[in-house]
Protein backbone atom coordinates (compact mmCIF):
# COMPACT_ATOMS: atom_id res chain seq x y z
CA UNK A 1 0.00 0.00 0.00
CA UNK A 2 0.92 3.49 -0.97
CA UNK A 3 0.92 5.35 2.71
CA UNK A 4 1.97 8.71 1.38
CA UNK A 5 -0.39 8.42 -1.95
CA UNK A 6 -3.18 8.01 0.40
CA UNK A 7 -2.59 10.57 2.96
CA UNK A 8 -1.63 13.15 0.27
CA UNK A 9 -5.71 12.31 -1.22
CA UNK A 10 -6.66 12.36 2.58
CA UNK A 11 -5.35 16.21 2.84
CA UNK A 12 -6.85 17.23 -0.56
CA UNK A 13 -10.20 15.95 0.53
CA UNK A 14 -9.25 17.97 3.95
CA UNK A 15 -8.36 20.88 1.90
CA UNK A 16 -12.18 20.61 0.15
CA UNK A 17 -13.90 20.07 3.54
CA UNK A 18 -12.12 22.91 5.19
CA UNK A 19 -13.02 25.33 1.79
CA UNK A 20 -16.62 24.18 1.60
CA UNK A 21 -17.00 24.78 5.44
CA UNK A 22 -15.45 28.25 5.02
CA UNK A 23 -18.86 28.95 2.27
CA UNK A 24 -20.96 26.99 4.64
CA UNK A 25 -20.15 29.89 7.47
CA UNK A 26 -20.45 32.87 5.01
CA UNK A 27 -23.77 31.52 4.12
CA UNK A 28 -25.26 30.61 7.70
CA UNK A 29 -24.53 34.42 8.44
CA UNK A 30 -26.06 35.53 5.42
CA UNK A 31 -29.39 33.35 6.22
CA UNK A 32 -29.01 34.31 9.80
CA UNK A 33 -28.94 38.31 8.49
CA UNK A 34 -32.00 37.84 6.19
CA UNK A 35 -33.75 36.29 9.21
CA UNK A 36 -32.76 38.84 11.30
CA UNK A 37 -34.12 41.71 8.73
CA UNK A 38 -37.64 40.02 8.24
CA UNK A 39 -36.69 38.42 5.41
CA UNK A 40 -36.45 34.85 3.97
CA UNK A 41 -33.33 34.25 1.56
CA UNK A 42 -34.72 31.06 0.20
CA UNK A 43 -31.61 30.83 -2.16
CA UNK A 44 -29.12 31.01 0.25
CA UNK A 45 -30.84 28.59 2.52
CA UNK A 46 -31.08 25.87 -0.37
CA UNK A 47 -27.30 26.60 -0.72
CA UNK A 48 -26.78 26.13 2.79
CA UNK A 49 -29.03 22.78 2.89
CA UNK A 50 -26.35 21.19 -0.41
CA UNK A 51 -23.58 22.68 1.31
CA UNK A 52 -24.02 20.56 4.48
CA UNK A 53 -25.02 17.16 2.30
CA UNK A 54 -21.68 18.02 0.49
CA UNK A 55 -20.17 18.16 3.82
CA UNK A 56 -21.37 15.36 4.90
CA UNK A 57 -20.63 13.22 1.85
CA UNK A 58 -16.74 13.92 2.01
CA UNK A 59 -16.38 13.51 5.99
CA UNK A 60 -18.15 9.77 4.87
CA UNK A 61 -15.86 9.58 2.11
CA UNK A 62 -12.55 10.42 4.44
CA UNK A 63 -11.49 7.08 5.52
CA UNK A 64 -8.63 5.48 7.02
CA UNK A 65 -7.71 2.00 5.82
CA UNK A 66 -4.92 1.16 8.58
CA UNK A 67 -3.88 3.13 11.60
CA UNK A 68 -0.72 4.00 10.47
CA UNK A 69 -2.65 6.10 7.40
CA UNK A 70 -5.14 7.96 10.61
CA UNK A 71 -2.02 9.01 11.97
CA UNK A 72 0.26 9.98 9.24
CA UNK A 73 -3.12 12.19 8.32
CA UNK A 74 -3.71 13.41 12.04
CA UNK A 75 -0.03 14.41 12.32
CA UNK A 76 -0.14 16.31 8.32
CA UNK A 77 -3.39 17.60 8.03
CA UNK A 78 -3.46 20.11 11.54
CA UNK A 79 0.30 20.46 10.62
CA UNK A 80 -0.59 24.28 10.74
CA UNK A 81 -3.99 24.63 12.54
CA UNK A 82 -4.38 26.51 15.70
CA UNK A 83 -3.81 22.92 17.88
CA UNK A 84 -1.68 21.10 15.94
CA UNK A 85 -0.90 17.34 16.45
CA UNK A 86 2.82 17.43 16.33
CA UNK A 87 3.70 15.23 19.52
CA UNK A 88 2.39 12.51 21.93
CA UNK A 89 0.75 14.58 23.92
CA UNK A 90 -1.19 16.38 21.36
CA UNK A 91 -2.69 12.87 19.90
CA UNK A 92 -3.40 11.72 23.27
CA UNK A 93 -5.34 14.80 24.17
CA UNK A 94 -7.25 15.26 20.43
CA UNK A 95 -8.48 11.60 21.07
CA UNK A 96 -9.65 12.09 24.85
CA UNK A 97 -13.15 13.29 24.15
CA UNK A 98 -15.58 10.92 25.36
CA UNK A 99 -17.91 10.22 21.76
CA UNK A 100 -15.79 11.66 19.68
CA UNK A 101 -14.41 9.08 16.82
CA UNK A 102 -10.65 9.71 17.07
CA UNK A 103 -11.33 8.11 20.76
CA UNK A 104 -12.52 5.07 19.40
CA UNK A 105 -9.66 4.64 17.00
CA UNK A 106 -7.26 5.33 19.67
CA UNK A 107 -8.94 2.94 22.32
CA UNK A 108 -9.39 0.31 19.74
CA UNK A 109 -5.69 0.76 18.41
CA UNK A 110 -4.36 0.46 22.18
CA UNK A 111 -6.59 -2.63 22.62
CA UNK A 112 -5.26 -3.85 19.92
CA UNK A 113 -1.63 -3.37 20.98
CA UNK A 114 -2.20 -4.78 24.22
CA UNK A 115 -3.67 -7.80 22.71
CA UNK A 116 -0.97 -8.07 20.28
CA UNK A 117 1.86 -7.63 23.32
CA UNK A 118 2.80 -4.33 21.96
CA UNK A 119 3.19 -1.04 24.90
CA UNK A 120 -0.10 0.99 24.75
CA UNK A 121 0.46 4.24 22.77
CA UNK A 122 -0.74 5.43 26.08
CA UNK A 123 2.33 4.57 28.21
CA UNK A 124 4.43 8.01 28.76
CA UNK A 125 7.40 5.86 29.56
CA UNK A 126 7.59 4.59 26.18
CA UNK A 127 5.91 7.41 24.22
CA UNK A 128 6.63 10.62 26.25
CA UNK A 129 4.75 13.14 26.08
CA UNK A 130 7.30 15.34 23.86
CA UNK A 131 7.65 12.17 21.57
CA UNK A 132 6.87 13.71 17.92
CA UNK A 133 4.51 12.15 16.26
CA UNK A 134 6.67 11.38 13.12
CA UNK A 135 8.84 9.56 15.50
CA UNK A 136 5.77 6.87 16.24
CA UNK A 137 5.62 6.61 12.45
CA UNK A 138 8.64 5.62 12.32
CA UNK A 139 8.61 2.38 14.56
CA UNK A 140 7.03 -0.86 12.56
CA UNK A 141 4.57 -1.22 15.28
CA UNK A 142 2.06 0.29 12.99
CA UNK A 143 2.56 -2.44 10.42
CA UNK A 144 3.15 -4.99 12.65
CA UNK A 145 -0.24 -5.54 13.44
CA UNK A 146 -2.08 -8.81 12.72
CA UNK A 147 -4.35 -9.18 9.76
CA UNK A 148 -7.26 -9.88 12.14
CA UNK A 149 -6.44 -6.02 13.38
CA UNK A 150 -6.70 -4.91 10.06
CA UNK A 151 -9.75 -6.59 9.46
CA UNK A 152 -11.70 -5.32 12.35
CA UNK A 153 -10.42 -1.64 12.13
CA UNK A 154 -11.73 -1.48 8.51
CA UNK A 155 -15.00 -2.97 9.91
CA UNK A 156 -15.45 -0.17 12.20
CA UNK A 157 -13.80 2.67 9.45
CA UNK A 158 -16.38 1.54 6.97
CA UNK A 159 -19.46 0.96 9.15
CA UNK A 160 -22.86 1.15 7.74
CA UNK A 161 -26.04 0.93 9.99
CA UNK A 162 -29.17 -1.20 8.96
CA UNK A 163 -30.29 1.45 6.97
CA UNK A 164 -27.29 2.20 4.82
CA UNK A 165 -25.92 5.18 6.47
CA UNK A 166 -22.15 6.03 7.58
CA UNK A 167 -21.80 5.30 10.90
CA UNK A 168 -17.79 5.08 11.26
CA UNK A 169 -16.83 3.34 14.10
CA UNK A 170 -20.30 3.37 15.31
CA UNK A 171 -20.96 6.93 16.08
């Protein structure tokens, strides 16, 4: 598997999302301004409404076939954000929120190390906090993994409910 290939698709789809969430703010305060004058910009709501199915589609569409690919991505993509996730302790605490899908990839990753006999990414001995992320990358742990690993975490990344719908990793 090309790693790189697929990350670099990863951040161009990332590059769309963040673009088309850019318009999708511009036109929520342009509805909310039309509201807010007595008036009903019908347009500009439709937009809004095929904005947020766009949205929608490409977060479904922004997968993650192994975990080494999720965290080549994490550590790339928010690169230059506000928060990015440059060492340990910046994964740990982007995948602490209780719900949030990053926290299920991260708990079912150290699982999965544990079960494996690997040391759980959350052990500061072995992955200090000040560890960079590109060092983690770095260590064959990642690909080390056994195929029934692989197997599940694509079960989860490619979840669909009864009904058809994304439901990544269940949430």
């Amino acid at each position: 598997m090309n790693y790189a290939k697929t990350v670099d698709e990863l951040l161009e789809m990332y590059a769309n999302y963040t673009t088309l969430l850019a318009e999708q703010k511009t036109l929520e305060r342009t509805v909310a301004r039309a509201k807010l004058a007595g008036k009903d910009d019908e347009t500009a709501q439709k937009q809004l409404d095929q904005l947020g199915v766009k949205l929608q589609e490409l977060s479904d569409a922004m997968t993650f076939d192994t975990p080494r690919i999720w965290i080549e991505y994490k550590c790339r993509a928010y690169r230059d954000e506000p928060q990015p996730i440059a060492t340990m302790h910046d994964f740990r605490l982007h995948c602490s929120k209780p719900g949030y899908i990053c926290t299920a990839r991260y708990n079912f990753l150290n699982d999965a190390m544990a079960r494996e006999g690997f040391v759980s990414l959350s052990d500061q001995q072995v992955y200090p906090d000040d560890m960079e992320l590109s060092e983690l990358l770095k260590l064959s742990l990642l690909d080390d993994l056994d195929e029934i690993t692989y197997k599940t975490w694509r079960d989860e990344e490619y979840y669909r409910d009864a009904k058809g719908a994304v439901r990544k990793w269940h949430i």
